[in-house]
Protein backbone atom coordinates (compact mmCIF):
# COMPACT_ATOMS: atom_id res chain seq x y z
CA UNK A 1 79.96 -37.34 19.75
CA UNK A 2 78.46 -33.35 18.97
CA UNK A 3 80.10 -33.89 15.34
CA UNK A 4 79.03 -37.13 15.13
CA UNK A 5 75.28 -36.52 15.79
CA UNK A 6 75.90 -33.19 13.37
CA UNK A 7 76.89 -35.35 10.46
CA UNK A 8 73.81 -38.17 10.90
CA UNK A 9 71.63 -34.90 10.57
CA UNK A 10 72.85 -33.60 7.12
CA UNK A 11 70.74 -34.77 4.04
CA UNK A 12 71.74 -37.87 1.59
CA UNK A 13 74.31 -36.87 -1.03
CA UNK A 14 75.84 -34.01 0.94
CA UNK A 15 79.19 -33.02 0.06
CA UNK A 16 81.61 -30.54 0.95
CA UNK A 17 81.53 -27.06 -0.37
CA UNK A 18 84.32 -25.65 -2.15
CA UNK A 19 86.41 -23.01 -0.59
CA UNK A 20 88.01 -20.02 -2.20
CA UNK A 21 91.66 -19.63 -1.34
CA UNK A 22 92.06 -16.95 -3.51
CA UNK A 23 89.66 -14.21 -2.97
CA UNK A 24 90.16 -11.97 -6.79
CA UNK A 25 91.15 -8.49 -4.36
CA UNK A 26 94.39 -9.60 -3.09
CA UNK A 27 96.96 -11.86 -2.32
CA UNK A 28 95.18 -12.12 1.41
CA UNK A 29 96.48 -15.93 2.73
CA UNK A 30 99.64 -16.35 0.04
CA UNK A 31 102.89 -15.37 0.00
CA UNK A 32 105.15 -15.02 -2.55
CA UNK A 33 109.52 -15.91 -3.06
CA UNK A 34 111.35 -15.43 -5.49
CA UNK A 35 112.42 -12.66 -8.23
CA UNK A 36 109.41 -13.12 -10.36
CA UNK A 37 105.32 -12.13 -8.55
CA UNK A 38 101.93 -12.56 -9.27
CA UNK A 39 100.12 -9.25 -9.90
CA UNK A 40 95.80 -8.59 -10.12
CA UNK A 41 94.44 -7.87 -13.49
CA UNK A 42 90.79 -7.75 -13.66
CA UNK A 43 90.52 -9.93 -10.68
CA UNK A 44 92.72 -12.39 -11.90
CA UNK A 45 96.21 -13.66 -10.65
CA UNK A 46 98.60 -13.17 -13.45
CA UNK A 47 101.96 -14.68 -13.90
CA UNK A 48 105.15 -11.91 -14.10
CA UNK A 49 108.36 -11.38 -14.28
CA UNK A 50 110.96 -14.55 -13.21
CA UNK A 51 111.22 -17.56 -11.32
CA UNK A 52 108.73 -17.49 -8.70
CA UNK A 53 106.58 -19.71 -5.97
CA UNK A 54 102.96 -18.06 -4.52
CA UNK A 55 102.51 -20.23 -1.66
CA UNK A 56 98.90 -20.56 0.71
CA UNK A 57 99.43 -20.39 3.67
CA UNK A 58 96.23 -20.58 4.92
CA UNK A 59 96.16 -24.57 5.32
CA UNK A 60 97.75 -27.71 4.95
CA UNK A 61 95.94 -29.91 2.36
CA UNK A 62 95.11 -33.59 2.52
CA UNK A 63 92.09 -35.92 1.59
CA UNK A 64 90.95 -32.96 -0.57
CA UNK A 65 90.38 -32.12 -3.91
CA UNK A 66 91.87 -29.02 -5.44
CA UNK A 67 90.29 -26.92 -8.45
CA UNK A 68 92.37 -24.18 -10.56
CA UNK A 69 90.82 -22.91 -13.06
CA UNK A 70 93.82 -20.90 -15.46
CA UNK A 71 94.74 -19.87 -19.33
CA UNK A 72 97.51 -18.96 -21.35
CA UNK A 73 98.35 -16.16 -23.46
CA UNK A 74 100.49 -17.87 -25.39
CA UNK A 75 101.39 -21.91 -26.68
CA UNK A 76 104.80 -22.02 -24.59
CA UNK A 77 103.58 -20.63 -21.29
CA UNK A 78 104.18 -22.44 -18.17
CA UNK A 79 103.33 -22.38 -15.11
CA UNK A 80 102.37 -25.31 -12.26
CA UNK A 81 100.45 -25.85 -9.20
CA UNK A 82 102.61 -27.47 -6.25
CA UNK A 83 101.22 -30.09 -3.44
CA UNK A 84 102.83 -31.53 -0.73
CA UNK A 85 105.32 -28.70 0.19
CA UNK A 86 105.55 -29.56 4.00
CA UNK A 87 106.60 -26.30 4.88
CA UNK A 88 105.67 -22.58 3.76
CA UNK A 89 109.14 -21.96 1.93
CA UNK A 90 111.68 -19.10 1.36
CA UNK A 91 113.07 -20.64 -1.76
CA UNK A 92 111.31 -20.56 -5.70
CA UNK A 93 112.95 -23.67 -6.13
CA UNK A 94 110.98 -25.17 -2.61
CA UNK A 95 107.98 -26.60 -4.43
CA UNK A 96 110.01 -28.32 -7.21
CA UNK A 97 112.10 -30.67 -5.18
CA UNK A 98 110.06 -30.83 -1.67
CA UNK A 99 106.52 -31.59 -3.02
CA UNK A 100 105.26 -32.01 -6.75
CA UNK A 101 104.58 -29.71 -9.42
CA UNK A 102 101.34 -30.96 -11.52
CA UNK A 103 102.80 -29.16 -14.94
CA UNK A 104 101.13 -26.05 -17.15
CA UNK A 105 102.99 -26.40 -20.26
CA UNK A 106 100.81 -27.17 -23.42
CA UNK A 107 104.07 -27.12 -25.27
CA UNK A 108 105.82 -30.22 -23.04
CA UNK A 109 106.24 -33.77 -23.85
CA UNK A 110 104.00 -36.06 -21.78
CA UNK A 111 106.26 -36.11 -18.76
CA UNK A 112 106.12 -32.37 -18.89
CA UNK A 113 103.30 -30.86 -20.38
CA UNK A 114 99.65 -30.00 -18.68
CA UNK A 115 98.28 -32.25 -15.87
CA UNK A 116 101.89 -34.35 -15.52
CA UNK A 117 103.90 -34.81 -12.34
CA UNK A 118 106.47 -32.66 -13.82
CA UNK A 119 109.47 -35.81 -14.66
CA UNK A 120 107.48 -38.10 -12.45
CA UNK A 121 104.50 -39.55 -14.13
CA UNK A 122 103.34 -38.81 -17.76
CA UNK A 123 99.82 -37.62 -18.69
CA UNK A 124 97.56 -40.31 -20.47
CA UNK A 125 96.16 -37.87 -22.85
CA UNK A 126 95.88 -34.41 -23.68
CA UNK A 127 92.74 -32.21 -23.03
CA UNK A 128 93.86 -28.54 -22.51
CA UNK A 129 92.36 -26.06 -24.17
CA UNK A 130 93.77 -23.77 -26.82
CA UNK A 131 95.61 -20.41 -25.65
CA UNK A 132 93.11 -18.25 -24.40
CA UNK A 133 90.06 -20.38 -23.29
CA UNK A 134 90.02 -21.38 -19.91
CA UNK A 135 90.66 -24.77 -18.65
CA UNK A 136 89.49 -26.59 -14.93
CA UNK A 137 92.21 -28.95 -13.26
CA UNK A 138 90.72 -30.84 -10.19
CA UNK A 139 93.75 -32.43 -8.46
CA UNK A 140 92.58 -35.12 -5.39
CA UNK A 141 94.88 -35.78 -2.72
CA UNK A 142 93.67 -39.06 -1.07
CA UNK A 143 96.77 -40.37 1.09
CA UNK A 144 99.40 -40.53 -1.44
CA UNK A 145 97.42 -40.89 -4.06
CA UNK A 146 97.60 -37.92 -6.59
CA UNK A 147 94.57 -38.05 -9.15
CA UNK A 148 94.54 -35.21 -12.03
CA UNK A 149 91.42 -34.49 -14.22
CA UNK A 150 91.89 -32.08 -16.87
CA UNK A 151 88.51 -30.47 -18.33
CA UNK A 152 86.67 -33.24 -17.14
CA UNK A 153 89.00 -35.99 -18.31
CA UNK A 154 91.10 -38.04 -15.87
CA UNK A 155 95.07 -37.27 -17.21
CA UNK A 156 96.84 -38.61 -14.29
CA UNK A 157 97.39 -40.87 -11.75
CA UNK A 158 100.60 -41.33 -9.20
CA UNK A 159 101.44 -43.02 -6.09
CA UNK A 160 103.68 -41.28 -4.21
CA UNK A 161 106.03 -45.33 -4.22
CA UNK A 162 105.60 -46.26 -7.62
CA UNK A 163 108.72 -46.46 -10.60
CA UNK A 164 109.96 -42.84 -11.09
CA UNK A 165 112.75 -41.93 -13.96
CA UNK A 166 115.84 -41.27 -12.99
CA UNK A 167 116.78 -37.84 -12.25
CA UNK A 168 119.24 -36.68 -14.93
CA UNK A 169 118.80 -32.64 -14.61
CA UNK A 170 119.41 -30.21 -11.77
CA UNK A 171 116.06 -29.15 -12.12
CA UNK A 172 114.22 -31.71 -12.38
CA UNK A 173 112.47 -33.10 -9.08
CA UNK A 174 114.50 -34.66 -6.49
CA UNK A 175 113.27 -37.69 -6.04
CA UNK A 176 111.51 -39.64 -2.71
CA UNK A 177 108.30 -39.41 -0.93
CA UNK A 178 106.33 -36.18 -0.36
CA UNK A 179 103.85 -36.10 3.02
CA UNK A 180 100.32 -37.08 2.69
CA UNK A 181 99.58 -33.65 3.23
CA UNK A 182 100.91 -29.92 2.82
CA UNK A 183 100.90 -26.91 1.50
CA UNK A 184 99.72 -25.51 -2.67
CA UNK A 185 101.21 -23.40 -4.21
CA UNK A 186 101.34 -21.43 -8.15
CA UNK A 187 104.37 -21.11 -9.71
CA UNK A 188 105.41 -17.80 -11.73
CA UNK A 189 108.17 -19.63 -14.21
CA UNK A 190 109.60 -17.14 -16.62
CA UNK A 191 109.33 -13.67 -17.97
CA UNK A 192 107.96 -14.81 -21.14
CA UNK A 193 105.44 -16.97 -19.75
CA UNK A 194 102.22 -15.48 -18.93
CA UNK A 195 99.43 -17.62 -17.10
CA UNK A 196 96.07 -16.04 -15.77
CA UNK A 197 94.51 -17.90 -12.65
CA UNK A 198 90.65 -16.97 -11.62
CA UNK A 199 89.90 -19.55 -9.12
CA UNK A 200 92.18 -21.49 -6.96
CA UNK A 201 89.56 -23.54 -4.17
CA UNK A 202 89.80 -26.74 -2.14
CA UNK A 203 86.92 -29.22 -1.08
CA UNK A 204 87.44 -32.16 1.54
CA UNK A 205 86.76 -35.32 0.26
């Protein structure tokens, strides 16, 4: 009743504030798996070394809209942001085939470049910005829903029962439904690939 009478009281046109998850001094609330890490440069999470997942562990996320804001240092780097893990995992490989990785590739095809379901749904366009500029991805979680809007433009939309590919690699996602919600996480992909993140927040829808 207390929250009810709380939320009558705030103005017309409130919304949610945005919260930080990732704080530019550390790697307070994440933790990382795998061989390859996430390092701080200039306040900045930076992709290094191999195969890697840097979970939060803060929260689990649902009904919410995530915003990463990221650039590459080069055309072929990769990276990806993972929703829906239900659990805080041991393995790199966790986020791939227990939740979904929304791709960072500007060098993929459309099932597996920037703002895709990595082998589950295609982009509808491209909008990321050239190596070196920085680009915003909003991704809204509203039951399974998955939205993606890339620098303003809408990219993507899945639901978590529609038509999927078949699986033909080892790699590639394991199909079937991920929960509603769970937790994000970055992934570190390669040695080669080098991917700069300066804000990783969520707000509630």
């Amino acid at each position: 009743m207390r929250l009810l009478l709380l939320l009558s009281l705030l103005p017309a046109g409130y919304a949610a504030e945005w919260k930080q998850l990732f704080n530019g001094k550390d790697l307070t609330g994440w933790k990382m798996t795998g061989p390859g890490r996430f390092v701080l440069e200039d306040g900045l999470l930076k992709t290094e070394g191999g195969m890697g997942l840097l979970v939060n562990t803060t929260q689990k996320i649902g009904d919410a809209t995530i915003r990463v804001v990221f650039k590459t240092a080069s055309e072929h780097a990769n990276s990806g942001v993972y929703i829906r893990m239900a659990e805080i995992a041991n393995d790199p490989w966790y986020g791939v085939h227990n939740g979904y990785e929304v791709q960072i590739d500007a060098a993929g095809d459309e099932w597996h470049c920037t703002g895709a379901l990595y082998s589950l749904a295609k982009v509808s366009k491209r909008t990321q910005k050239p190596m070196g500029e920085w680009n915003t991805m909003e991704i809204t979680l509203r039951g399974q829903k998955t939205t993606v809007v890339l620098n303003g433009e809408q990219v993507n939309e899945f639901v978590g029962n529609q038509p999927v590919p078949e699986r033909k690699m080892w790699f590639e996602p394991v199909r079937g439904p991920r929960p509603d919600s769970g937790y994000i996480g970055l992934q570190n992909h390669d040695g080669r690939s080098t991917v700069y993140f300066k804000e990783v927040s969520v707000k509630t829808n």
